[in-house]
C-alpha atoms as a PDB file:
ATOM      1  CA  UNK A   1     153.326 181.038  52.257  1.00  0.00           C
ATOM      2  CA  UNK A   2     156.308 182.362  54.347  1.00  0.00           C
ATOM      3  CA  UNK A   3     157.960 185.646  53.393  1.00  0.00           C
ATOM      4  CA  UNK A   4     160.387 185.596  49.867  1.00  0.00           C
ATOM      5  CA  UNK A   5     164.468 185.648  50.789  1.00  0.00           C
ATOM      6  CA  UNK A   6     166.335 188.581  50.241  1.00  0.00           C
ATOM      7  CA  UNK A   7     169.352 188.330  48.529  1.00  0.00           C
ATOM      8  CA  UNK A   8     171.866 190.535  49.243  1.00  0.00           C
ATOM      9  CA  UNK A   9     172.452 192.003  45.668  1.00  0.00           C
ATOM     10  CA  UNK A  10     168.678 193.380  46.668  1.00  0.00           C
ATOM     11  CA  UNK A  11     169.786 194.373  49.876  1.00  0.00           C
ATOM     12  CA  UNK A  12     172.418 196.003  48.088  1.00  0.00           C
ATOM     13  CA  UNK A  13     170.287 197.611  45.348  1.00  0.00           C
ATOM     14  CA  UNK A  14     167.924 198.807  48.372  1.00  0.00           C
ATOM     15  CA  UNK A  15     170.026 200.530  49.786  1.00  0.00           C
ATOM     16  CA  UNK A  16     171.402 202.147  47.076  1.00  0.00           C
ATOM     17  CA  UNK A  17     168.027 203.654  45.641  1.00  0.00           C
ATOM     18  CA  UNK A  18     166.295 204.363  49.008  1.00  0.00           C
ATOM     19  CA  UNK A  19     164.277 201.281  49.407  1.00  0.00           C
ATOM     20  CA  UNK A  20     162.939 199.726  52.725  1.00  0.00           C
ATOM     21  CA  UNK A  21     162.117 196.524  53.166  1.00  0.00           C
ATOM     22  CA  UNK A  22     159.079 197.729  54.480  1.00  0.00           C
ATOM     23  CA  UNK A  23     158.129 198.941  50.875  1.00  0.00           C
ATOM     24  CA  UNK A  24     159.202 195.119  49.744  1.00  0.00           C
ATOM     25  CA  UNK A  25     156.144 193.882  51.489  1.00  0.00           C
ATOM     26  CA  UNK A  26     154.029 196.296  51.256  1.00  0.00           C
ATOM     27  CA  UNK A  27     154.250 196.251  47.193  1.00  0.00           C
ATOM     28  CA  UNK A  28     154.143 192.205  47.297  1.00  0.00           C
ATOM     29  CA  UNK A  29     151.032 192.262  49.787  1.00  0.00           C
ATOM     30  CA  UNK A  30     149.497 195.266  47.028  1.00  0.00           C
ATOM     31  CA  UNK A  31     150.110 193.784  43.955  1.00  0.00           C
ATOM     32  CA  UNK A  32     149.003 195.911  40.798  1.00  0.00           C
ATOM     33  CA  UNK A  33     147.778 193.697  37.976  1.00  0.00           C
ATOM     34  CA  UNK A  34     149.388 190.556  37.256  1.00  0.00           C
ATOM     35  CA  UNK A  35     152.989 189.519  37.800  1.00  0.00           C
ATOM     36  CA  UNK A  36     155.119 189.660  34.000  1.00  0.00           C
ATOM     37  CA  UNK A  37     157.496 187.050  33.690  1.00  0.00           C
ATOM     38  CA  UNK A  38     160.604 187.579  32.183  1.00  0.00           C
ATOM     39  CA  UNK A  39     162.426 185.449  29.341  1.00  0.00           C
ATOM     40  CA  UNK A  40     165.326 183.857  32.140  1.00  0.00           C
ATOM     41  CA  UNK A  41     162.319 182.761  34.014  1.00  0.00           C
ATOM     42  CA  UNK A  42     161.883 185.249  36.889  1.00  0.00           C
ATOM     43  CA  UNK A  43     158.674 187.169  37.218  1.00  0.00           C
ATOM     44  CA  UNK A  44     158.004 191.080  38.199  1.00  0.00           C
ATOM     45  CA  UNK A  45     155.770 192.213  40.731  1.00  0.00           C
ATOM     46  CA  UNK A  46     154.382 196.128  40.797  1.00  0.00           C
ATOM     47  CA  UNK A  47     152.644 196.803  43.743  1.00  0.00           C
ATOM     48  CA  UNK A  48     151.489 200.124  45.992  1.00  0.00           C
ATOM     49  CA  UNK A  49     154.050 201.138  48.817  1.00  0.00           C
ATOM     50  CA  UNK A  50     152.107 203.744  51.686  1.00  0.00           C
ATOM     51  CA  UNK A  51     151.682 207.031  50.031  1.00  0.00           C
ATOM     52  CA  UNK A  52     150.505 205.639  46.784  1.00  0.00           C
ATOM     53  CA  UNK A  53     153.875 205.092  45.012  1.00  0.00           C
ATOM     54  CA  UNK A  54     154.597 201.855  42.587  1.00  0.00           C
ATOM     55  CA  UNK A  55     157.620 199.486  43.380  1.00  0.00           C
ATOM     56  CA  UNK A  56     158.647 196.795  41.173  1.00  0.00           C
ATOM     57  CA  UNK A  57     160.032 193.727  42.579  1.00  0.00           C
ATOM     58  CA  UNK A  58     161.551 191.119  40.466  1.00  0.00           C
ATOM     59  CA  UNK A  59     161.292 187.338  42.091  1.00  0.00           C
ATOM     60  CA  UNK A  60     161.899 184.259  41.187  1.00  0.00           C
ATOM     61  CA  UNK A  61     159.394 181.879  39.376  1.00  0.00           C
ATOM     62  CA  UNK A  62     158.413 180.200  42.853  1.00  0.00           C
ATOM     63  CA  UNK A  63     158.763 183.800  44.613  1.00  0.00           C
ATOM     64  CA  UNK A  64     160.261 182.233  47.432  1.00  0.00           C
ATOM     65  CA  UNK A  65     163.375 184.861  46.739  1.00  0.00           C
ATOM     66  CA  UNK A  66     163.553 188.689  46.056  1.00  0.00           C
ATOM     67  CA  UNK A  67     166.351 188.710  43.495  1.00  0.00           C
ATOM     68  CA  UNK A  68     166.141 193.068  43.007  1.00  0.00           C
ATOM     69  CA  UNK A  69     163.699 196.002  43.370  1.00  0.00           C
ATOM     70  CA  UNK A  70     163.319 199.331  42.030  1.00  0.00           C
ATOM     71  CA  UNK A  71     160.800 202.143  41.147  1.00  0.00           C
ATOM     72  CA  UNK A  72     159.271 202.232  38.047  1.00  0.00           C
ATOM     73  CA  UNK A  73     161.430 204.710  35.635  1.00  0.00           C
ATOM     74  CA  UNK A  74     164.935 203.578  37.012  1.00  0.00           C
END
């Protein structure tokens, strides 16, 4: 499966809370539990970014696009 598109609202929102798109993969490629969908159809990914820390990454149904990402709390 090729790599998920970034949109630029999560290029935006990476940016903006100190993301890389390193992290991105890493957390997709170390998923924690099950991905939660979400009522407009989206899902959520939490995965493990090097050093341990949880990123959430919220994708769309077919997670062939990264719509926004952030950590846990925010």
């Amino acid at each position: 499966m090729p790599k998920p598109r970034l949109t630029q609202h999560v290029r935006d929102r990476m940016r903006q809370r100190g993301i890389s798109e390193e992290e991105i993969w890493a957390a997709l490629a170390r998923r924690r539990g099950n991905p939660q969908a979400t009522a407009s159809g989206s899902i959520w990914v939490y995965g493990y970014v090097p050093g341990g820390r949880i990123l959430k990454v919220l994708l769309t149904a077919d997670e062939t696009t990264i719509i926004t990402a952030a950590w846990p709390g925010e």
